[in-house]
Protein backbone atom coordinates (compact mmCIF):
# COMPACT_ATOMS: atom_id res chain seq x y z
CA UNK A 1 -5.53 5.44 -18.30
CA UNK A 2 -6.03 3.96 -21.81
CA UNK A 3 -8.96 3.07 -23.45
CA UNK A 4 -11.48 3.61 -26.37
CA UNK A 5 -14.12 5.86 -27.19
CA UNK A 6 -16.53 4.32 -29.85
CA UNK A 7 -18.87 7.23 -31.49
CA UNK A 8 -17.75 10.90 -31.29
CA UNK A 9 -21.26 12.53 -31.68
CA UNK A 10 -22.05 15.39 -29.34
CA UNK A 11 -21.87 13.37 -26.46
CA UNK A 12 -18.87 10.51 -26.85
CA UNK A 13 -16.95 13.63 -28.65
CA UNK A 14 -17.04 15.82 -25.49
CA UNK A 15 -16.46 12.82 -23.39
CA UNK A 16 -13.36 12.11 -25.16
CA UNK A 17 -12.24 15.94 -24.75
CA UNK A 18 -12.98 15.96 -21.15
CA UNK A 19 -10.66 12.58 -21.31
CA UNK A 20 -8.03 13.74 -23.06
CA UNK A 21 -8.16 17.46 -21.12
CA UNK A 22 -7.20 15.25 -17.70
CA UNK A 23 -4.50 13.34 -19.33
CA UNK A 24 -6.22 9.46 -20.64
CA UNK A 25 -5.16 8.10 -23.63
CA UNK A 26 -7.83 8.33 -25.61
CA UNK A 27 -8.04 5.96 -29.19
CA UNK A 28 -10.99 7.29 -30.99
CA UNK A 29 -13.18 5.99 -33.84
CA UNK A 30 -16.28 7.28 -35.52
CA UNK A 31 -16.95 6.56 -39.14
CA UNK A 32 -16.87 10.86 -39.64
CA UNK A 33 -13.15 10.94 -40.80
CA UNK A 34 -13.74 14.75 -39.52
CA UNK A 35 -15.06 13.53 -35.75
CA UNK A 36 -11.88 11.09 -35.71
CA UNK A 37 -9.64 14.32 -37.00
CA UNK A 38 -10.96 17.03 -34.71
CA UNK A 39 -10.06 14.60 -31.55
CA UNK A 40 -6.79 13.94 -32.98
CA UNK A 41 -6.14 17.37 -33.12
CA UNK A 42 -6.67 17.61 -29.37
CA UNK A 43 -4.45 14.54 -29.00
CA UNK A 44 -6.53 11.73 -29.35
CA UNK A 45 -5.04 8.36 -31.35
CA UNK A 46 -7.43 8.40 -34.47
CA UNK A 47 -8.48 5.18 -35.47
CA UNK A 48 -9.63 3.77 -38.23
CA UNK A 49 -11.67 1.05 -38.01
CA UNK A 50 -13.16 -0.98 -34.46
CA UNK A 51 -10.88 -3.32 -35.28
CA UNK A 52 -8.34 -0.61 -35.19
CA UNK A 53 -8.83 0.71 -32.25
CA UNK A 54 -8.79 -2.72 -30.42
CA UNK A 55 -5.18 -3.10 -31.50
CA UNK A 56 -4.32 -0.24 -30.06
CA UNK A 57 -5.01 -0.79 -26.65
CA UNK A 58 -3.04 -2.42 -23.90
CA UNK A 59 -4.30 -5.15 -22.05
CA UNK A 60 -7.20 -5.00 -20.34
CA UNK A 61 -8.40 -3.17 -22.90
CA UNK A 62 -11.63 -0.52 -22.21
CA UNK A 63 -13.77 0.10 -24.67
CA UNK A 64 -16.36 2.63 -24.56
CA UNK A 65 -19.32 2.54 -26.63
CA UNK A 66 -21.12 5.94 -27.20
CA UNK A 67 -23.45 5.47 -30.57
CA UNK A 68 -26.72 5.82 -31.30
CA UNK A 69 -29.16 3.38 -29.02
CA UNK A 70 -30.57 0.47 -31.10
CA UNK A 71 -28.80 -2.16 -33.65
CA UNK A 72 -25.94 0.22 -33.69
CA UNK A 73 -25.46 -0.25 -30.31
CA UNK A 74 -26.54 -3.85 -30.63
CA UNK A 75 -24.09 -4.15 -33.03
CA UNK A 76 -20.87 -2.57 -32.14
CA UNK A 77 -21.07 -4.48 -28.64
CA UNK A 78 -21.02 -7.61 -30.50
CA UNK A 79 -18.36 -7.12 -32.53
CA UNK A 80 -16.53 -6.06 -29.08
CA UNK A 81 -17.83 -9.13 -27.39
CA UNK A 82 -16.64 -11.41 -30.36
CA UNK A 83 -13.04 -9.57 -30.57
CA UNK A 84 -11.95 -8.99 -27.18
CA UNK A 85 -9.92 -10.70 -25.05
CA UNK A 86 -10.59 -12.06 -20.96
CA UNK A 87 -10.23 -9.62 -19.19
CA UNK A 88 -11.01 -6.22 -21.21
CA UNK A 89 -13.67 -4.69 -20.47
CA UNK A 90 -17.07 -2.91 -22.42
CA UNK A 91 -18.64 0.40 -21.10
CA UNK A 92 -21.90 1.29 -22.78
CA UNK A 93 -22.47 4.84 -21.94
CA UNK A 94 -25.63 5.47 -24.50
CA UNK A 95 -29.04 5.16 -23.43
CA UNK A 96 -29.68 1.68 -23.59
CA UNK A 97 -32.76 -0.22 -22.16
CA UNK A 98 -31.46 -2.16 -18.91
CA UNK A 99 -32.80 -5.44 -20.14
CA UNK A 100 -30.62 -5.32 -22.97
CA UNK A 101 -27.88 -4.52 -21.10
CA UNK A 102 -28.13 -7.48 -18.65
CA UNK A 103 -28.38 -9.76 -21.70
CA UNK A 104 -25.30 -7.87 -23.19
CA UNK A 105 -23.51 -8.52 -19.93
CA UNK A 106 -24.29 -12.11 -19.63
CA UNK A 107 -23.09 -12.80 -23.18
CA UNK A 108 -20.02 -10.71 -22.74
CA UNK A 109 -19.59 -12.92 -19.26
CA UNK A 110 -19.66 -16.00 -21.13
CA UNK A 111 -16.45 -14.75 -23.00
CA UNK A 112 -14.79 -13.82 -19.63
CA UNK A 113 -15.12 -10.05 -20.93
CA UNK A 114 -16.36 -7.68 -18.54
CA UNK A 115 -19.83 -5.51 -19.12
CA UNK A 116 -20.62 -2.30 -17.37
CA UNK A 117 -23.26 0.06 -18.45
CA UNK A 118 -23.28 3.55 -17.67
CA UNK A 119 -26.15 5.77 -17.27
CA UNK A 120 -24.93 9.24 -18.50
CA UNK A 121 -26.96 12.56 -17.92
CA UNK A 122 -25.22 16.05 -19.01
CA UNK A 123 -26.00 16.61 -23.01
CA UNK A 124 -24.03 19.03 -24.32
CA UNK A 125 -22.71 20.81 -21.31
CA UNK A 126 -20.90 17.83 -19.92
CA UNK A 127 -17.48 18.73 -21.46
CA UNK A 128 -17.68 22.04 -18.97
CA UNK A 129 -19.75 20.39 -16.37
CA UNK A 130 -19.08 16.86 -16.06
CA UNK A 131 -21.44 14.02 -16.71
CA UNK A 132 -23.59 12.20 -13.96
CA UNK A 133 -22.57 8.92 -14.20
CA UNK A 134 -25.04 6.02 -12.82
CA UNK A 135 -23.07 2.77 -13.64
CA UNK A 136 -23.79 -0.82 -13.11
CA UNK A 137 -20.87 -3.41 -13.25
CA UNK A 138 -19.09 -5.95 -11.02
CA UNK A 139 -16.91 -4.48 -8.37
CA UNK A 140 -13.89 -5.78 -10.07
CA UNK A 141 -14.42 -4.35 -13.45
CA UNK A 142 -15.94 -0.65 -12.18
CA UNK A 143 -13.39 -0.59 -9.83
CA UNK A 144 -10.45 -0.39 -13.06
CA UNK A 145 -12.42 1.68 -14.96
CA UNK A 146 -13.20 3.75 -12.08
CA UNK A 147 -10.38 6.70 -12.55
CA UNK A 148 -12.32 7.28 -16.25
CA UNK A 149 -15.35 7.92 -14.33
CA UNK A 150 -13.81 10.31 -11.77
CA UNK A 151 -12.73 12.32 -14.59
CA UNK A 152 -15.73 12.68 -16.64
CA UNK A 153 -18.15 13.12 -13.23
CA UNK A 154 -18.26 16.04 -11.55
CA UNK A 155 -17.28 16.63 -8.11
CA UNK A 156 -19.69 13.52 -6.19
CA UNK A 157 -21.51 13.19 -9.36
CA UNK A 158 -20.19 9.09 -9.76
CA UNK A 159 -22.18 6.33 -8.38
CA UNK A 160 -21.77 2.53 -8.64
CA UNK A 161 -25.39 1.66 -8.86
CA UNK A 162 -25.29 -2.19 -8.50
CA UNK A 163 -24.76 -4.62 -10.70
CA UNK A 164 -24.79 -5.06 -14.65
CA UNK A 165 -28.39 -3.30 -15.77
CA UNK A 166 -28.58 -0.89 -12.89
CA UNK A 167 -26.66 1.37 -14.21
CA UNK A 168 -29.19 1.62 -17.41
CA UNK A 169 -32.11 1.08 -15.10
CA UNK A 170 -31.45 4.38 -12.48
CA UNK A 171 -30.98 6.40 -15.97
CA UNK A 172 -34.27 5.33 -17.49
CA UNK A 173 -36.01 6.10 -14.00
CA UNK A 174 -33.84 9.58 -14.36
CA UNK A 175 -35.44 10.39 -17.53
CA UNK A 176 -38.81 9.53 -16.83
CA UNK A 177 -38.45 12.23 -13.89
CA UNK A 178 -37.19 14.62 -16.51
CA UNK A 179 -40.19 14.10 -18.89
CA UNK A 180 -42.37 14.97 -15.74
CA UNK A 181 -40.52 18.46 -15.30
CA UNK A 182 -40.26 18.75 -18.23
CA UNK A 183 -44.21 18.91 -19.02
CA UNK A 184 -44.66 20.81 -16.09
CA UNK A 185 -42.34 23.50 -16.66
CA UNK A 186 -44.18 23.76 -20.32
CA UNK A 187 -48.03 23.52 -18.86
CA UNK A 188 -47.27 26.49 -16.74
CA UNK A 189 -45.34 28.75 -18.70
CA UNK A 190 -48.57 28.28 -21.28
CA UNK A 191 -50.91 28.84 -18.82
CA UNK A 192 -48.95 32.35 -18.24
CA UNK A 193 -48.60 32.87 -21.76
CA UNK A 194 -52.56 32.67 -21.98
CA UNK A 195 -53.35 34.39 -19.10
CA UNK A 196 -55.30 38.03 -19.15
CA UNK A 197 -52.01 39.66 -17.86
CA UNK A 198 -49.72 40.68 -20.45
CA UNK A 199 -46.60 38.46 -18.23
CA UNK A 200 -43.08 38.68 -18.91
CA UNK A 201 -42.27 35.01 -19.49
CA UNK A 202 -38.43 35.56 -19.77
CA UNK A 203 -38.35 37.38 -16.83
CA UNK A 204 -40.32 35.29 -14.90
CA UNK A 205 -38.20 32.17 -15.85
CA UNK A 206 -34.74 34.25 -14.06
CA UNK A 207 -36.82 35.89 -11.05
CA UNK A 208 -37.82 32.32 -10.26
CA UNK A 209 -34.10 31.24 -10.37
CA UNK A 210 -33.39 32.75 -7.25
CA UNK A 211 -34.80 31.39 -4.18
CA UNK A 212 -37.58 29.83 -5.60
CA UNK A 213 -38.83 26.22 -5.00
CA UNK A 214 -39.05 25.14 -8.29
CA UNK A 215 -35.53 26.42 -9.63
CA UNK A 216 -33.58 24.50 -11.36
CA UNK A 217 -31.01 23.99 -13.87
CA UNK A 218 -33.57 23.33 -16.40
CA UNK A 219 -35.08 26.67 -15.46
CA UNK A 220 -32.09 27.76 -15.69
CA UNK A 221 -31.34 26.31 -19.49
CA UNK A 222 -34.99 28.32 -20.46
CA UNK A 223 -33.93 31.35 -19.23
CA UNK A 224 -31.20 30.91 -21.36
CA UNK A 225 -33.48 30.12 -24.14
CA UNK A 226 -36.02 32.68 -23.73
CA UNK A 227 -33.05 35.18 -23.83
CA UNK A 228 -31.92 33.91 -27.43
CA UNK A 229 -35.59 33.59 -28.33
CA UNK A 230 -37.88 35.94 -26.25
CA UNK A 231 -41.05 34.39 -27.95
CA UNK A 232 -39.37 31.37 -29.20
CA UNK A 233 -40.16 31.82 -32.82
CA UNK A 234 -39.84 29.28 -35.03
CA UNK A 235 -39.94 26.57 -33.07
CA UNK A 236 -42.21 24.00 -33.47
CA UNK A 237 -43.90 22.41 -30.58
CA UNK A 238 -42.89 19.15 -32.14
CA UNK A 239 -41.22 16.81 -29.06
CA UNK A 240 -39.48 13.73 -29.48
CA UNK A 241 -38.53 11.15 -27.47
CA UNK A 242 -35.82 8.61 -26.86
CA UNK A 243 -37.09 5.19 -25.45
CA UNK A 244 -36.26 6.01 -21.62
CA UNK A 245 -40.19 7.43 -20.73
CA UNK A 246 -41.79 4.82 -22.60
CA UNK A 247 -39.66 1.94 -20.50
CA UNK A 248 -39.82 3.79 -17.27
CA UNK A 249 -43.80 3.56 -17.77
CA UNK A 250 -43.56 -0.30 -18.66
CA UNK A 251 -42.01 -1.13 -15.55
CA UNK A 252 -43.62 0.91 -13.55
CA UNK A 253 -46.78 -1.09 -14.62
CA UNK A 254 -44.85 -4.38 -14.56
CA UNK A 255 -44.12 -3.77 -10.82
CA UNK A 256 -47.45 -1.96 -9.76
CA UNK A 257 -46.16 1.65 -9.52
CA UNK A 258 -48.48 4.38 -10.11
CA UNK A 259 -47.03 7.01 -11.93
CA UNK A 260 -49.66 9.11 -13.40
CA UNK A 261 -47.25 12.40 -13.89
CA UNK A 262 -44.62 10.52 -15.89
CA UNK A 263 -47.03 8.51 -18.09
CA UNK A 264 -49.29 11.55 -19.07
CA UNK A 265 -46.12 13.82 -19.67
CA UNK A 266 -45.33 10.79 -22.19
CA UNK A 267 -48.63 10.89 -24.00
CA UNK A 268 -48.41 14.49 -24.22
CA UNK A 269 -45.35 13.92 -26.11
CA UNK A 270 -47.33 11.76 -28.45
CA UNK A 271 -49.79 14.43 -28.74
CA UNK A 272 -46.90 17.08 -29.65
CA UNK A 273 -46.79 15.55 -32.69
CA UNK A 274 -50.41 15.03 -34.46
CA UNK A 275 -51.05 17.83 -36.61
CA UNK A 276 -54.49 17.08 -36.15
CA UNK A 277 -56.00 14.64 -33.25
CA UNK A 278 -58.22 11.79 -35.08
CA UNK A 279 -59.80 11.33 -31.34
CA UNK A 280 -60.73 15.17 -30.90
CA UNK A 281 -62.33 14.73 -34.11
CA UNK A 282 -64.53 11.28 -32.64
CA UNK A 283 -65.13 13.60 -29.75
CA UNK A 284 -66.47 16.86 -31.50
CA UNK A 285 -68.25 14.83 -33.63
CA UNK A 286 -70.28 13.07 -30.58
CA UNK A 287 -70.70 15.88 -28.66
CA UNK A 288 -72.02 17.79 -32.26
CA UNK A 289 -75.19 14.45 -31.85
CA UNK A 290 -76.00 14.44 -28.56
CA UNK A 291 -75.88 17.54 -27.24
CA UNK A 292 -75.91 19.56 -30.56
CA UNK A 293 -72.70 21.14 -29.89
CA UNK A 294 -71.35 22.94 -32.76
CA UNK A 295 -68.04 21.47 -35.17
CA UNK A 296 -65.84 23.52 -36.09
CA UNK A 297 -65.24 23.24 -39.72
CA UNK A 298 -61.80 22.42 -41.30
C-alpha cells in the first residue's frame, strides 16, 4: 500500500522502516530535513511539506500521524481534516487522550474523511519486534488500512478494538497497567538493594527470567540495563510521565473503579521528582510538637 507517515521521531521513523522493509510506499515528512533524508535513503518518498505529502498520494489517501501528543497533534490533524478529500483516511498512532480522538473523528466525519486512532505499544524495539496495535475505527476504514497494520504488528499482535476512541482508550488503560509494574518492579528491587544481604541485583533480575511468575519482558529490558549499568550510576531517579496514567486514573474515578495500584504508582511518579517534599517537611515539623520527635536539620 501507499500512504503517509507524519513525524519520523523514534517511533513514526521505525514505523516507516518496518513499512518500507515489507514493501509500502511510504511518503515521509518531518520538519528534520535529516529524519526526511535518512528514510529516503531506505526508499521512502521525502516530502517536503504536509501539503506535500498529500499530493503525493493516490486516492484514498492514508495519512499517518506520529508527532508529539498535544497541539502538535491537535494541529497536524486539522490541517489533514481541512485538506483531505472523502474518502482518505487519518490514522493517529501517538498517544492521544480518547476523548480527543472521538471529537477528532466526529469532525473528520463531518468532512466524509475517515478517523482511526491507533493505540501503539513497542518504543524503540518495534522496528525488530513489531508494534501492538489497539485501533479504533469504522469497519470500513480499518478494514483498508488493515494490510499497514499487519505489517507493523507482530504475529496476532493487531486488534480492532471498536469504534473511533477505543483504540486510544485500551492504550491509556495499557499504560496505566505499565505504571503499576512498573513501580513494583522498582519498590522491590529497592527493598533488595537495602536489605542486610549484600544481593546481586543483576543477577537476580536474569535468574527470575526463567520460570518465574513475575518474568517479563520488562524484566527482561532491566536485565539488560543492569548489565550496561550494574549499579545504574548516573541516573537520576527523576520519572516522567506522558498523560496516559493520569487519564486512566480520571476515568477510573469517573466510572467508580478502584484502582489503588495504578493511582499510587502515579503519585509516586510525582514524588520522583521533588527534590525536597514540602509535606514531609509539615509532617516532621508536627511530629517535632507533639510528640517531640527530633528534625533533622537542612
Amino acid at each position: 500500500m501507499k500512504l503517509a507517515m507524519i513525524g519520523l521521531g523514534r517511533m513514526g521513523g521505525n514505523m516507516a522502516e518496518r513499512l518500507l522493509e515489507d514493501g509500502h510506499d511510504v511518503v515521509v515528512y518531518d520538519p528534520s530535513a535529516e529524519a526526511r533524508n535518512h528514510l529516503a535513503d531506505k526508499g521512502g518518498i521525502p516530502a517536503e511539506t504536509l501539503e506535500d505529502a498529500i499530493s503525493k498520494l493516490p486516492s484514498p489517501r492514508i495519512v499517518w500521524v506520529m508527532v508529539p501528543a498535544g497541539q502538535p497533534t491537535e494541529d497536524t490533524i486539522q490541517t489533514l481534516i481541512d485538506t483531505l478529500h472523502p474518502g482518505d483516511i487519518i490514522i493517529d498512532g501517538g498517544n492521544s487522550n480518547f476523548r480527543d480522538s472521538m471529537r477528532r473523528g466526529k469532525s473528520a466525519e463531518a468532512r466524509h474523511v475517515s478517523f482511526i486512532d491507533a493505540g501503539t505499544s513497542g518504543g524503540v524495539w518495534g522496528l525488530k519486534n513489531g508494534y501492538c496495535l489497539m485501533v479504533g475505527g469504522s469497519d470500513d476504514a480499518v478494514g483498508i488500512a488493515k494490510p499497514i497494520f499487519e505489517t507493523l504488528a507482530p504475529e496476532d499482535g493487531y486488534l480492532h478494538a471498536g469504534p473511533i476512541g477505543s483504540g486510544h482508550f485500551v492504550k491509556m488503560v495499557h499504560n496505566g497497567i505499565e505504571y503499576g509494574l512498573l513501580q513494583a518492579y522498582g519498590e522491590g528491587f529497592e527493598i533488595m538493594k537495602s536489605s542486610e544481604f549484600p544481593l546481586d541485583l543483576p543477577a537476580i533480575a536474569a535468574v527470575w527470567n526463567h520460570g518465574s511468575v513475575v518474568r517479563s519482558w520488562l524484566l527482561e529490558l532491566l536485565e539488560d540495563a543492569y548489565r550496561e549499568n550494574p549499579t545504574l550510576e548516573h541516573v537520576r531517579g527523576y520519572v516522567d510521565d506522558s498523560g496516559e496514567g493520569r487519564w486512566t486514573v480520571a476515568e477510573a474515578i469517573n466510572e467508580n473503579v478502584p484502582a489503588p495500584v495504578i493511582t499510587l504508582a502515579l503519585l509516586a511518579r510525582f514524588a520522583s521528582r521533588q527534590d525536597e517534599s514540602y509535606s514531609a517537611k509539615v509532617i516532621a515539623a508536627l511530629r517535632n510538637e507533639f510528640g517531640g520527635h527530633a528534625i533533622h536539620n537542612e
